[in-house]
PDB file of N, CA and C in Angstrom:
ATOM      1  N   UNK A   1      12.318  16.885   3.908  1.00  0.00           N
ATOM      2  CA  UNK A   1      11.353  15.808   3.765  1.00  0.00           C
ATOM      3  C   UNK A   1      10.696  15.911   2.393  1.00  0.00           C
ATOM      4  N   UNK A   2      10.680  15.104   1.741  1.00  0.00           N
ATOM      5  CA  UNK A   2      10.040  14.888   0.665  1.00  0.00           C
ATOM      6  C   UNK A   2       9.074  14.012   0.441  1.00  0.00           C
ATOM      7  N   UNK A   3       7.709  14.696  -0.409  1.00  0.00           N
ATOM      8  CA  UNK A   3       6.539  13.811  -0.659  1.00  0.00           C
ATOM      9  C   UNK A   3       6.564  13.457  -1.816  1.00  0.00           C
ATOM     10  N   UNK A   4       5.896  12.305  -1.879  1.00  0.00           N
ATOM     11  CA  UNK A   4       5.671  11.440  -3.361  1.00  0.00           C
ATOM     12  C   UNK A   4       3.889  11.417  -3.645  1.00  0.00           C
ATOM     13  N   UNK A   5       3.752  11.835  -4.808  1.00  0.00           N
ATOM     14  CA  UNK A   5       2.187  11.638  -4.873  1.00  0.00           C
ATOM     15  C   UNK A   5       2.718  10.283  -5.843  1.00  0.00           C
ATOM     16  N   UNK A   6       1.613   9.362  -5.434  1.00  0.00           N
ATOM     17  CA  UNK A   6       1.565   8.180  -6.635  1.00  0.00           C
ATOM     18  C   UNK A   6      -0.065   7.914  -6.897  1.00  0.00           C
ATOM     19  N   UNK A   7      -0.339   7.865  -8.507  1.00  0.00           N
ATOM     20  CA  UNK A   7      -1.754   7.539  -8.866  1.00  0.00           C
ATOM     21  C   UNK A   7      -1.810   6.407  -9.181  1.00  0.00           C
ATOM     22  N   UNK A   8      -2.795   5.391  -9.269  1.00  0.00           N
ATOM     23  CA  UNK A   8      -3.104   4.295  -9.164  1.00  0.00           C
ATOM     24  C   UNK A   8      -3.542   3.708 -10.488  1.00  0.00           C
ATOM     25  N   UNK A   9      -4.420   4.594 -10.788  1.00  0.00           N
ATOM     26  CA  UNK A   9      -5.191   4.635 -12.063  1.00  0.00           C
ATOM     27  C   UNK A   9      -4.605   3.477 -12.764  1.00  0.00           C
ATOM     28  N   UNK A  10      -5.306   2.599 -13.217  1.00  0.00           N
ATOM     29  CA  UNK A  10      -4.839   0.956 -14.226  1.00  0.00           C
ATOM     30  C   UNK A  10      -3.922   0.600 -13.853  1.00  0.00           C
ATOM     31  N   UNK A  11      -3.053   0.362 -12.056  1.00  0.00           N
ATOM     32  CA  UNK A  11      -1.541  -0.230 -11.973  1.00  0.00           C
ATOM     33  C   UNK A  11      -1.891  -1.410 -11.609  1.00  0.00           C
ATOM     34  N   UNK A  12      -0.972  -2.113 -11.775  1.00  0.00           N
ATOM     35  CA  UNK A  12      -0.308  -3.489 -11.238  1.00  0.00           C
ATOM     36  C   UNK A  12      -0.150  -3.023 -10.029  1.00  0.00           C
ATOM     37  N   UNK A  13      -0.682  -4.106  -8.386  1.00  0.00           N
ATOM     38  CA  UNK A  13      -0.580  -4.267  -7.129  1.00  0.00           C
ATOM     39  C   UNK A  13       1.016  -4.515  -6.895  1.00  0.00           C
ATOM     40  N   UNK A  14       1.449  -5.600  -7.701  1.00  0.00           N
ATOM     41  CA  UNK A  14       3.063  -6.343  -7.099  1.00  0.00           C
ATOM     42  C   UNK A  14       3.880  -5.136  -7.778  1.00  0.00           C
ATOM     43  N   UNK A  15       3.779  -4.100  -9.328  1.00  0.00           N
ATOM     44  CA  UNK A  15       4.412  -3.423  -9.236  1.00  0.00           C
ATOM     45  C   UNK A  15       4.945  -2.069  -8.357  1.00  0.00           C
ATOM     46  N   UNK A  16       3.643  -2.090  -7.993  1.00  0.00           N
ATOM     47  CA  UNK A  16       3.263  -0.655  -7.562  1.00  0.00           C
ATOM     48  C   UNK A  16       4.242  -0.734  -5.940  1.00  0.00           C
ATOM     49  N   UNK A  17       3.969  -1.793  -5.450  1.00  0.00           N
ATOM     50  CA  UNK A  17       4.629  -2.318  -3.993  1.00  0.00           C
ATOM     51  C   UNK A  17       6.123  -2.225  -4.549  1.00  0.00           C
ATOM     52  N   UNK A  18       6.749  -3.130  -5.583  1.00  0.00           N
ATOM     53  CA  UNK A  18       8.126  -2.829  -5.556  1.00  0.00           C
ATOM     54  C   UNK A  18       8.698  -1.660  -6.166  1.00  0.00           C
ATOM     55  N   UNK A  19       7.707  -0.670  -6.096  1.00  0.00           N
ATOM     56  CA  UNK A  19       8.262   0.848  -6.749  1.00  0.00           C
ATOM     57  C   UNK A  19       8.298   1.368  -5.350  1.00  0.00           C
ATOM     58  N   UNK A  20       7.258   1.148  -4.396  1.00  0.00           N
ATOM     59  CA  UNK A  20       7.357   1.908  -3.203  1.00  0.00           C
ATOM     60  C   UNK A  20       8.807   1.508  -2.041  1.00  0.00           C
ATOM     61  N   UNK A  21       8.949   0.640  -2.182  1.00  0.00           N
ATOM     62  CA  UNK A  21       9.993  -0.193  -1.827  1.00  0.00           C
ATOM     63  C   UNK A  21      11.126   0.431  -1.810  1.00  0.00           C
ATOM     64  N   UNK A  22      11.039   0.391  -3.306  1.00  0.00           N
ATOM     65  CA  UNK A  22      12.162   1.445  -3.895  1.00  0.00           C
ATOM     66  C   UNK A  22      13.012   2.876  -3.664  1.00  0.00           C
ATOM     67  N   UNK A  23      11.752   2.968  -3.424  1.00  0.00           N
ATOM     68  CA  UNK A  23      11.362   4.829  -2.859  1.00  0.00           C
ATOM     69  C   UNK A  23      12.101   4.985  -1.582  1.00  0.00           C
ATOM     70  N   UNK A  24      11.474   3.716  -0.677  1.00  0.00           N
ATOM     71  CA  UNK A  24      11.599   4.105   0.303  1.00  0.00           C
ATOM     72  C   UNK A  24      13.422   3.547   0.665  1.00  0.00           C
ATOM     73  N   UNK A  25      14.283   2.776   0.352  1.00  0.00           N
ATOM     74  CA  UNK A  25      15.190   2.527   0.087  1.00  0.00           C
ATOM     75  C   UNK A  25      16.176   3.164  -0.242  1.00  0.00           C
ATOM     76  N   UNK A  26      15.445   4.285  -1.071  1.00  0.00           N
ATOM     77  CA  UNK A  26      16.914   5.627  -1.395  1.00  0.00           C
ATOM     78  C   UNK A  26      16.590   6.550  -0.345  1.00  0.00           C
ATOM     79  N   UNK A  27      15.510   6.975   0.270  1.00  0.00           N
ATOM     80  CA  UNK A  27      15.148   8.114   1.198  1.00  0.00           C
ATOM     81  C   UNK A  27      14.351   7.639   2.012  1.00  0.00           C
ATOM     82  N   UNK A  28      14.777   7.518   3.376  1.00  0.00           N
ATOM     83  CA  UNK A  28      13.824   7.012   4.673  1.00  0.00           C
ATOM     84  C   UNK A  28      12.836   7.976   4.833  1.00  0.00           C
ATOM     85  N   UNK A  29      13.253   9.542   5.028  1.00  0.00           N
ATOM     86  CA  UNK A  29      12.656  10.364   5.680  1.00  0.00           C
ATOM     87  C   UNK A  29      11.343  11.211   4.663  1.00  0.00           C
ATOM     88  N   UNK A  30      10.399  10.059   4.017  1.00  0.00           N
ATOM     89  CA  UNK A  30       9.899  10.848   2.892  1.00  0.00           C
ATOM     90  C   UNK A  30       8.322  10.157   3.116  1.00  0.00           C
ATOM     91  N   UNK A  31       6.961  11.152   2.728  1.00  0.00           N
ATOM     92  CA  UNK A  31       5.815  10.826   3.075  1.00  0.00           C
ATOM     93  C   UNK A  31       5.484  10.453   1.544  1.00  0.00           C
ATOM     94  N   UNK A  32       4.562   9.412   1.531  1.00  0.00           N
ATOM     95  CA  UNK A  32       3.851   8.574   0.076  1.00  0.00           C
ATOM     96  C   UNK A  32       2.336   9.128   0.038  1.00  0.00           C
ATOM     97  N   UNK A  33       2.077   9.322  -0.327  1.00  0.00           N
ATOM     98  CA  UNK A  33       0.718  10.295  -0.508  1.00  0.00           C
ATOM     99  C   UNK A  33       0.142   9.158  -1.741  1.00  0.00           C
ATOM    100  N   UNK A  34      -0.894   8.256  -1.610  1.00  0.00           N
ATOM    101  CA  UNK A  34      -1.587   7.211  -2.768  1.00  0.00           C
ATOM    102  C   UNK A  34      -2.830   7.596  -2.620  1.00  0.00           C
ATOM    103  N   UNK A  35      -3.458   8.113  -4.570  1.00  0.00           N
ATOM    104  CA  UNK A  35      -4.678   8.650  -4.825  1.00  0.00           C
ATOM    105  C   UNK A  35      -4.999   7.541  -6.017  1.00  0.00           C
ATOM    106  N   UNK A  36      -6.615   7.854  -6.325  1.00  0.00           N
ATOM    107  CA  UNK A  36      -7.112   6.673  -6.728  1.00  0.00           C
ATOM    108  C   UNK A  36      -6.740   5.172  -6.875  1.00  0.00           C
ATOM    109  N   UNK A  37      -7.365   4.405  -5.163  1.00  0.00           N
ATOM    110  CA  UNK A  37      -7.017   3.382  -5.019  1.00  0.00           C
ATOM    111  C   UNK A  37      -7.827   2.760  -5.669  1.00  0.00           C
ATOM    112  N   UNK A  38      -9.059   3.162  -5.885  1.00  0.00           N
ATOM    113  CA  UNK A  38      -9.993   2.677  -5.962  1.00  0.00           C
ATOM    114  C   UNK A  38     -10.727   2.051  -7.533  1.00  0.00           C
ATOM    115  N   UNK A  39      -9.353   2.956  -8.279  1.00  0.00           N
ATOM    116  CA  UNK A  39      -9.049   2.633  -9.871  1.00  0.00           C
ATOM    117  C   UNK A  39      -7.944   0.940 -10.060  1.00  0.00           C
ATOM    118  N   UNK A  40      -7.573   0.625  -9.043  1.00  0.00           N
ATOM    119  CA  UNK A  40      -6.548  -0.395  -9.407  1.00  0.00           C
ATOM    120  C   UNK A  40      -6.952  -1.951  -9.883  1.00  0.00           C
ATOM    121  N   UNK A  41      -6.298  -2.415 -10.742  1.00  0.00           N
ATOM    122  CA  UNK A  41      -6.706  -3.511 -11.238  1.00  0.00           C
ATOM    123  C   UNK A  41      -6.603  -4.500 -10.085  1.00  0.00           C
ATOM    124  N   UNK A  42      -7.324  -5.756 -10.026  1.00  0.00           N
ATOM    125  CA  UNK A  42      -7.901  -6.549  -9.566  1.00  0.00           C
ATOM    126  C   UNK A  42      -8.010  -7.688 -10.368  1.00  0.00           C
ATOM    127  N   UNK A  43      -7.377  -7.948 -11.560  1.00  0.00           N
ATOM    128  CA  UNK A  43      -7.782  -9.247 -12.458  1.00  0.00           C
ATOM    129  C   UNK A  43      -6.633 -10.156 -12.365  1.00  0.00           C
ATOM    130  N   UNK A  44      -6.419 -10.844 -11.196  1.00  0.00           N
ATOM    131  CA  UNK A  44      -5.581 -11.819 -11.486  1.00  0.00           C
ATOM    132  C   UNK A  44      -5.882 -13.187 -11.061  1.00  0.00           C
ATOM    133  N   UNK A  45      -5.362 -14.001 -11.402  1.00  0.00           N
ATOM    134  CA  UNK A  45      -6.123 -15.827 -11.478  1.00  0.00           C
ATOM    135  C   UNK A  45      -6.509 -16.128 -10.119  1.00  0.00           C
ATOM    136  N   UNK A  46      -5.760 -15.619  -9.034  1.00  0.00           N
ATOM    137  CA  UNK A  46      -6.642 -16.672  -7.775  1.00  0.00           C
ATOM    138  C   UNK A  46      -7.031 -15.079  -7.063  1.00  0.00           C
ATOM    139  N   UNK A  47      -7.757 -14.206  -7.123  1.00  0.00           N
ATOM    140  CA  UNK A  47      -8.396 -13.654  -7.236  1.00  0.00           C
ATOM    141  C   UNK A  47      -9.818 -13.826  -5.521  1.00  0.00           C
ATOM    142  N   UNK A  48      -9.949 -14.698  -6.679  1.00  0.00           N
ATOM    143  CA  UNK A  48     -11.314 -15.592  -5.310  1.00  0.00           C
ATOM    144  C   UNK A  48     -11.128 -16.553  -4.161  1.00  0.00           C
ATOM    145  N   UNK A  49      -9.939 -17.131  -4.998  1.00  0.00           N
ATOM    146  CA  UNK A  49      -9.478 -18.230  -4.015  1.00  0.00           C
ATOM    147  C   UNK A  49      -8.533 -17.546  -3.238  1.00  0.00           C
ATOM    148  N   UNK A  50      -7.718 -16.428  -3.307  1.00  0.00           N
ATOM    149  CA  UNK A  50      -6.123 -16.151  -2.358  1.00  0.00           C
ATOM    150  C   UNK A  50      -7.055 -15.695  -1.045  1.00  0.00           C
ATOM    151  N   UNK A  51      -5.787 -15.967   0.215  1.00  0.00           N
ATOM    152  CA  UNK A  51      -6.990 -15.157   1.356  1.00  0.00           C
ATOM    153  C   UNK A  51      -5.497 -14.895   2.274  1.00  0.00           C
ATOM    154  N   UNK A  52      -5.768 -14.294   3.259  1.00  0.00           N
ATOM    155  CA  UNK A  52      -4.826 -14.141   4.071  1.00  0.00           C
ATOM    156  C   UNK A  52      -5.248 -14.666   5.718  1.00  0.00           C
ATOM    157  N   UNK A  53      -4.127 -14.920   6.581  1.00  0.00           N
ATOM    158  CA  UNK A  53      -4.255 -15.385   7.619  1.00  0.00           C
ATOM    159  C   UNK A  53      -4.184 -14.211   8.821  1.00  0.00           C
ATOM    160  N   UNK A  54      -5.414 -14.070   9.298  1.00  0.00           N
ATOM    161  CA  UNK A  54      -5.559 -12.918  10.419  1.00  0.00           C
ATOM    162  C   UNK A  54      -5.220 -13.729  11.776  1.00  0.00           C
ATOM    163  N   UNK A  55      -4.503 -13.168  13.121  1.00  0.00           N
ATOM    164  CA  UNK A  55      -4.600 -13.811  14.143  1.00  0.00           C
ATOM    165  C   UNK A  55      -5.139 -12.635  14.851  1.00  0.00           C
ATOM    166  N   UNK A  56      -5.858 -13.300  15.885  1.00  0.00           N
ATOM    167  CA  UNK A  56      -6.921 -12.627  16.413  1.00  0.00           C
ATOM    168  C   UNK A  56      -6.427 -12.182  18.298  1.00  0.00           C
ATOM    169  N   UNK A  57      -4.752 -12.658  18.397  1.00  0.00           N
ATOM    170  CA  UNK A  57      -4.182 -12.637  20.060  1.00  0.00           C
ATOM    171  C   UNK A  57      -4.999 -13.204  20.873  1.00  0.00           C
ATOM    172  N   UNK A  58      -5.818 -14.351  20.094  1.00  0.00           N
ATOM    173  CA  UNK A  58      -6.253 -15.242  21.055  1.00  0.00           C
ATOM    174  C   UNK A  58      -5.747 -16.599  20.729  1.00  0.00           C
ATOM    175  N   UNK A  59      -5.867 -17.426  21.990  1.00  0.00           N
ATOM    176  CA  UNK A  59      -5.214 -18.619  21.352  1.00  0.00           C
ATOM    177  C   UNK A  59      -6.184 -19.312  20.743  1.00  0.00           C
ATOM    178  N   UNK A  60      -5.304 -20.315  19.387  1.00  0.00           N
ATOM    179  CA  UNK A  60      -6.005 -20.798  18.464  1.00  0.00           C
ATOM    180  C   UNK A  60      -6.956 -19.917  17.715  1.00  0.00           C
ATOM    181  N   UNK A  61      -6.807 -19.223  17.667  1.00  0.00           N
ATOM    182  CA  UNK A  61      -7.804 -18.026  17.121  1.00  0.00           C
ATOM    183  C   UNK A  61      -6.929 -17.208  15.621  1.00  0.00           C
ATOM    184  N   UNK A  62      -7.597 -18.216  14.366  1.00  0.00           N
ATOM    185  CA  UNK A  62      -6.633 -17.676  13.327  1.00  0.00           C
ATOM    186  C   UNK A  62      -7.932 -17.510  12.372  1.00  0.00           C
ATOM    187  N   UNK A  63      -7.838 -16.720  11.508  1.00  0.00           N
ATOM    188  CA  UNK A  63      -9.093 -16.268  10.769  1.00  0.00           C
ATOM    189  C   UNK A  63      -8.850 -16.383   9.233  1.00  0.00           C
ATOM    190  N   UNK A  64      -9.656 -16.558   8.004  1.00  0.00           N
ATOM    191  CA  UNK A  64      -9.021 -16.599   7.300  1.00  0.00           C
ATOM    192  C   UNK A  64     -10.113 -14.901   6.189  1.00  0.00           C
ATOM    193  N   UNK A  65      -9.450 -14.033   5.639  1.00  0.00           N
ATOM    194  CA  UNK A  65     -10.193 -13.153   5.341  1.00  0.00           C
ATOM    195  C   UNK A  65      -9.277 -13.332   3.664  1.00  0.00           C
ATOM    196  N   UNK A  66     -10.464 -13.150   3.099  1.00  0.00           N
ATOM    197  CA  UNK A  66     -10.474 -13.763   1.366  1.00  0.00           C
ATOM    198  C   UNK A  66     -10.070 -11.906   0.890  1.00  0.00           C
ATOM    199  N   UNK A  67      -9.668 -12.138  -0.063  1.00  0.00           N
ATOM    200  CA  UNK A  67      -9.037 -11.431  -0.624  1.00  0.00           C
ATOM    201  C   UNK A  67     -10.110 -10.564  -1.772  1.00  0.00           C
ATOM    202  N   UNK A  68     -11.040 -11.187  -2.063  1.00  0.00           N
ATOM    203  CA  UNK A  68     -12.620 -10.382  -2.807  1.00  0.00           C
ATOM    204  C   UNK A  68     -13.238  -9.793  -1.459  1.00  0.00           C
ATOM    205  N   UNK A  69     -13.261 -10.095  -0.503  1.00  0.00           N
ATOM    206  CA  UNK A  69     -13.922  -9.306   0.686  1.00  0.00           C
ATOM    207  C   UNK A  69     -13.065  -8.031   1.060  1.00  0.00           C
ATOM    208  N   UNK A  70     -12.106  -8.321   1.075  1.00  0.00           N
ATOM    209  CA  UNK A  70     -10.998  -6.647   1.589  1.00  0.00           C
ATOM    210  C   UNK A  70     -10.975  -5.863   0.496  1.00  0.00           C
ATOM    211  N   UNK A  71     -10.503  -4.581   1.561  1.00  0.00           N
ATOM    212  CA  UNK A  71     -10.772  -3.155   0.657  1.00  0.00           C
ATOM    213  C   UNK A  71      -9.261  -2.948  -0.615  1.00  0.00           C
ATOM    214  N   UNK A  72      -9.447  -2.044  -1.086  1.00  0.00           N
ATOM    215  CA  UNK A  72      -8.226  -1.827  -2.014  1.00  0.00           C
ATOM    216  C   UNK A  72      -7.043  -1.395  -1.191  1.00  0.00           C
ATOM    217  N   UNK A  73      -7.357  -0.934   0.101  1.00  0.00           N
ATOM    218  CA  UNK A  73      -6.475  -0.150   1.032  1.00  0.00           C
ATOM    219  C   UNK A  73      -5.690  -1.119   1.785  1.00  0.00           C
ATOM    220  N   UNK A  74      -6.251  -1.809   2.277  1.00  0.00           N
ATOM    221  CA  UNK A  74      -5.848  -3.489   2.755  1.00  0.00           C
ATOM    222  C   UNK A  74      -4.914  -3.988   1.913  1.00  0.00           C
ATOM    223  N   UNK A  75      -5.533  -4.303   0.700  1.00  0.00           N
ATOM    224  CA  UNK A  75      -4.841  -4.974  -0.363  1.00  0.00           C
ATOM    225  C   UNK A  75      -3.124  -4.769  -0.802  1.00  0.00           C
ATOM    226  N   UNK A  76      -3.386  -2.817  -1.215  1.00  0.00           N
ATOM    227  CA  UNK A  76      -2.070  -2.410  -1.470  1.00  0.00           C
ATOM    228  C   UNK A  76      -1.027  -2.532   0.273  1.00  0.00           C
ATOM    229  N   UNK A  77      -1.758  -1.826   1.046  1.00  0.00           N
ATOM    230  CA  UNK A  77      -0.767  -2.325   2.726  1.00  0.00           C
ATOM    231  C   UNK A  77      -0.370  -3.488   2.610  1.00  0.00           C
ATOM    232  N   UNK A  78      -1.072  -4.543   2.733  1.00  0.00           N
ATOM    233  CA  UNK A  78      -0.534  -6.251   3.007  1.00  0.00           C
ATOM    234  C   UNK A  78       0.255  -6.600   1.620  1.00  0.00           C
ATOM    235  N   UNK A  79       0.457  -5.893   0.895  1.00  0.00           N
ATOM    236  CA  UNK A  79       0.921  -6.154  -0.616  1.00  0.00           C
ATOM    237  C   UNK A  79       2.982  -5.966  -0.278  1.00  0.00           C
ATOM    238  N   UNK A  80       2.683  -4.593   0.151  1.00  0.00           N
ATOM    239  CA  UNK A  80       3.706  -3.720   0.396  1.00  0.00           C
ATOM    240  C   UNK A  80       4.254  -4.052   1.379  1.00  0.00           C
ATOM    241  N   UNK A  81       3.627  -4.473   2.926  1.00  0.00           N
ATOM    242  CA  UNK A  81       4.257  -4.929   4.013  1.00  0.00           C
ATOM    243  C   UNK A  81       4.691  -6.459   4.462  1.00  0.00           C
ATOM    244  N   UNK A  82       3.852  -6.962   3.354  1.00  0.00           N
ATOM    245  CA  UNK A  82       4.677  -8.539   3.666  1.00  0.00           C
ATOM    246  C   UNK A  82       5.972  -8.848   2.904  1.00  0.00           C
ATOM    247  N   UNK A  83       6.296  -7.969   2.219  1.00  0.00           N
ATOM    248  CA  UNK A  83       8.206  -7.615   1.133  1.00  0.00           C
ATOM    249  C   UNK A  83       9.211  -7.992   2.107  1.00  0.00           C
ATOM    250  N   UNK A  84       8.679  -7.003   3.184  1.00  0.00           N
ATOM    251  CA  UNK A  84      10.132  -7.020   3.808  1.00  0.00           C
ATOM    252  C   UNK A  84       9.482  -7.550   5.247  1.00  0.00           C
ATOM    253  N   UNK A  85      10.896  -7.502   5.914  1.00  0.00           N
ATOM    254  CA  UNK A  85      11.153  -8.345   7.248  1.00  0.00           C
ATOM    255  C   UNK A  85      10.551  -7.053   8.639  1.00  0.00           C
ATOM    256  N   UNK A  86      10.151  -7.990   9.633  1.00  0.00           N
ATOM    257  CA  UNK A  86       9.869  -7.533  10.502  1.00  0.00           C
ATOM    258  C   UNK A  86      11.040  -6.453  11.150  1.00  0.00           C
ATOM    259  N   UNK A  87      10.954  -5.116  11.140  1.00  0.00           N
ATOM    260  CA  UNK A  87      12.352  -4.250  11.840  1.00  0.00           C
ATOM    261  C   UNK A  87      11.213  -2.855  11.526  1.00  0.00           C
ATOM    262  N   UNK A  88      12.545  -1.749  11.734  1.00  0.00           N
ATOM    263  CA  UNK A  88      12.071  -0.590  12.010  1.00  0.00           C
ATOM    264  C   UNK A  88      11.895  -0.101  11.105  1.00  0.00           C
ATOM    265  N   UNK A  89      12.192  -0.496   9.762  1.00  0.00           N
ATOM    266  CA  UNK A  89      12.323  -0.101   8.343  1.00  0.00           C
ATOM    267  C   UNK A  89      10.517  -0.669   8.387  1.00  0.00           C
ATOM    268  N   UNK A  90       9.977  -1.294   8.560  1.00  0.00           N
ATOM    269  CA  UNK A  90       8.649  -1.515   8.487  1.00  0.00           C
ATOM    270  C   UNK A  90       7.977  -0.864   8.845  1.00  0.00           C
ATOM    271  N   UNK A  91       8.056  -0.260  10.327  1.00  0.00           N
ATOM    272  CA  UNK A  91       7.456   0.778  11.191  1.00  0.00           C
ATOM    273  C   UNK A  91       7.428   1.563  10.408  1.00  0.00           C
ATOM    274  N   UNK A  92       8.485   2.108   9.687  1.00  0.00           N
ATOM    275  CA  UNK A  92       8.704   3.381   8.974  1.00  0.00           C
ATOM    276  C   UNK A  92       7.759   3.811   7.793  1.00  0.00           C
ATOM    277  N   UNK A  93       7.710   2.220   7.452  1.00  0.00           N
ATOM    278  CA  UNK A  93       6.295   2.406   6.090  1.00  0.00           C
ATOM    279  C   UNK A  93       5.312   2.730   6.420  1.00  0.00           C
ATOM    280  N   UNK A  94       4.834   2.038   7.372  1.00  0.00           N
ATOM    281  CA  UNK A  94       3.627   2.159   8.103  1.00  0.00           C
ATOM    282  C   UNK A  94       2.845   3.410   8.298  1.00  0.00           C
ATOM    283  N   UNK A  95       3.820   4.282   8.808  1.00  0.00           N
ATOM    284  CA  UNK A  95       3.992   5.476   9.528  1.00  0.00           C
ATOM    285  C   UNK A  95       3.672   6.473   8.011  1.00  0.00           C
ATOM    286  N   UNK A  96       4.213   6.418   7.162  1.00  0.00           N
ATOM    287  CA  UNK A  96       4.455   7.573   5.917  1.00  0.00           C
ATOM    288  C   UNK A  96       3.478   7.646   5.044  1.00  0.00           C
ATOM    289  N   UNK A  97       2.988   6.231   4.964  1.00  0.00           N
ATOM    290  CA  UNK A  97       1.849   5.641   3.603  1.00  0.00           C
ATOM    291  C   UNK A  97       0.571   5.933   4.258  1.00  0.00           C
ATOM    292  N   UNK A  98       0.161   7.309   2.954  1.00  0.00           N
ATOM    293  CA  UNK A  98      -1.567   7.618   3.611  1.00  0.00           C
ATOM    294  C   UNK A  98      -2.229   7.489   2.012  1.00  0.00           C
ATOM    295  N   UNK A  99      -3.513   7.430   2.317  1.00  0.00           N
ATOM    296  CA  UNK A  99      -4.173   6.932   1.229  1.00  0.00           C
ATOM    297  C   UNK A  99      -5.048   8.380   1.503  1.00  0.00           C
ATOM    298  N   UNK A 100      -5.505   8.626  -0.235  1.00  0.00           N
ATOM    299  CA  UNK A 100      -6.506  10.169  -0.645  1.00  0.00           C
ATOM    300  C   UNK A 100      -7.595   9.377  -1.782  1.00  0.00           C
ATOM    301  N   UNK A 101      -8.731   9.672  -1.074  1.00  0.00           N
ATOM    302  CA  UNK A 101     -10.013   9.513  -1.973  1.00  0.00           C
ATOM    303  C   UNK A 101      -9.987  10.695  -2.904  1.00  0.00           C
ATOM    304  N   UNK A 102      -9.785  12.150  -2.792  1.00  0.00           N
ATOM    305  CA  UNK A 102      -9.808  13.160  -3.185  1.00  0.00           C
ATOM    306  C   UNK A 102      -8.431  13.759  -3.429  1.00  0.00           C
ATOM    307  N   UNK A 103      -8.912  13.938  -4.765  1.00  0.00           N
ATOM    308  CA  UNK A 103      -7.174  14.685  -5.353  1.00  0.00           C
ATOM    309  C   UNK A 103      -7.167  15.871  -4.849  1.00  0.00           C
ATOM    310  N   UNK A 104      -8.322  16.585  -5.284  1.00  0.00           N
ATOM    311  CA  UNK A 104      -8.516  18.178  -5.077  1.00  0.00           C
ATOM    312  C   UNK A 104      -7.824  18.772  -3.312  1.00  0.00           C
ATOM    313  N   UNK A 105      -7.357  17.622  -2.761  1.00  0.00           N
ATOM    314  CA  UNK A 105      -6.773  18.179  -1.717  1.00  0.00           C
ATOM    315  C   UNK A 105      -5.166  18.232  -1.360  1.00  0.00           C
ATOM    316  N   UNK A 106      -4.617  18.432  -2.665  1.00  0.00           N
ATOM    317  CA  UNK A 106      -3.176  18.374  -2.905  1.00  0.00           C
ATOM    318  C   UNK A 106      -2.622  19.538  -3.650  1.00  0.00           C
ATOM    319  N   UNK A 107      -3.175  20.405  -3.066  1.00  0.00           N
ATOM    320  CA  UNK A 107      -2.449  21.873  -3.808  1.00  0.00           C
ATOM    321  C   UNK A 107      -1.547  22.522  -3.136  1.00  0.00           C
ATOM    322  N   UNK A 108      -1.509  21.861  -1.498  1.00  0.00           N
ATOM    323  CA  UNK A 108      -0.735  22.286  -0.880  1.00  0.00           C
ATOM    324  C   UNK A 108       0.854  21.921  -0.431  1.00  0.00           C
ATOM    325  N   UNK A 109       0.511  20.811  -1.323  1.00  0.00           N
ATOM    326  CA  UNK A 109       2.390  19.998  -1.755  1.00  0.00           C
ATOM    327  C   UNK A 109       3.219  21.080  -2.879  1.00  0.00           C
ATOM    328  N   UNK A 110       4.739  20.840  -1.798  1.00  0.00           N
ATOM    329  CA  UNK A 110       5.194  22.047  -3.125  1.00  0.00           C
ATOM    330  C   UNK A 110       6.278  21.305  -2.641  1.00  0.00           C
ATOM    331  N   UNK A 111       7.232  20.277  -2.111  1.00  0.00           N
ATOM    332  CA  UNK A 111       8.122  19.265  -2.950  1.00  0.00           C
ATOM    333  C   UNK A 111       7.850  18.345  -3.622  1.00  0.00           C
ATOM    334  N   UNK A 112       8.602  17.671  -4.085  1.00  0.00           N
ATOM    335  CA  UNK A 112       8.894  16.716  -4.692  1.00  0.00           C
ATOM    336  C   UNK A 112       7.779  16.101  -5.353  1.00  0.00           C
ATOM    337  N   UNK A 113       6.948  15.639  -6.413  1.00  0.00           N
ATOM    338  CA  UNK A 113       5.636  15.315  -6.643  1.00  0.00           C
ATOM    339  C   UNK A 113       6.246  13.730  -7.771  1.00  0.00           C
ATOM    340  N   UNK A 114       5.537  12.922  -7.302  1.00  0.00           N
ATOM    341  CA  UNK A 114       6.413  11.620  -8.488  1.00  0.00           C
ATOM    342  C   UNK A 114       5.125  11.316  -8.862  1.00  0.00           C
ATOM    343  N   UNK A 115       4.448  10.785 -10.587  1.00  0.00           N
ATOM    344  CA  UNK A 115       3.372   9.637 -10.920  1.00  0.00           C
ATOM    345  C   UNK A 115       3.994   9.237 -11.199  1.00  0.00           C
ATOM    346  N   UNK A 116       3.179   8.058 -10.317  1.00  0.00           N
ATOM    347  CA  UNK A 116       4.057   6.156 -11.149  1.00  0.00           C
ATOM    348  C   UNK A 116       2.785   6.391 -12.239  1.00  0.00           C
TER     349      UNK A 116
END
């Protein structure tokens, strides 16, 4: 099993998603470890206006949550998981991709280490 650290620091959202993509495409069986989310750019034109459609498993019950209100963590997930198609290859992302406020807690990785 192999881990990937990826830092965030000044990236592009749409790149950063089709690098993980990537990743995950040559090697299923591998954990994504993402540190400073909280550095990622945010400057793009609809910004204020983009939003996404929440359903709530009630009927008629569709929500709309703006895209300046959600977290960076939200952002990169729904970035990364709306790429691909509903299957087990999705589950799989789901499952691997953890997010670190704190670097200082990565001394204990000793494969594989990638910065995007």
């Amino acid at each position: 099993m192999n881990w990937y650290l990826i830092n965030l620091k000044n990236k592009n959202i749409g790149e950063l998603s089709k690098f993980i993509l990537k990743i995950f495409k040559m090697d299923k069986n591998i954990k994504i470890i993402i540190i400073n989310e909280n550095l990622i750019k945010r400057e793009f034109k609809n910004h204020k206006k983009k939003y996404y459609y929440i359903h709530t498993k009630y009927i008629g019950n569709y929500k709309k949550k703006f895209l300046k209100t959600c977290k960076n963590k939200e952002i990169i997930k729904n970035s990364i998981l709306k790429m691909i198609k509903n299957n087990i290859f999705k589950k799989n992302i789901k499952k691997n991709i953890k997010f670190l406020k704190k670097a200082n807690l990565l001394f204990n990785l000793k494969n594989k280490i990638l910065y995007f």
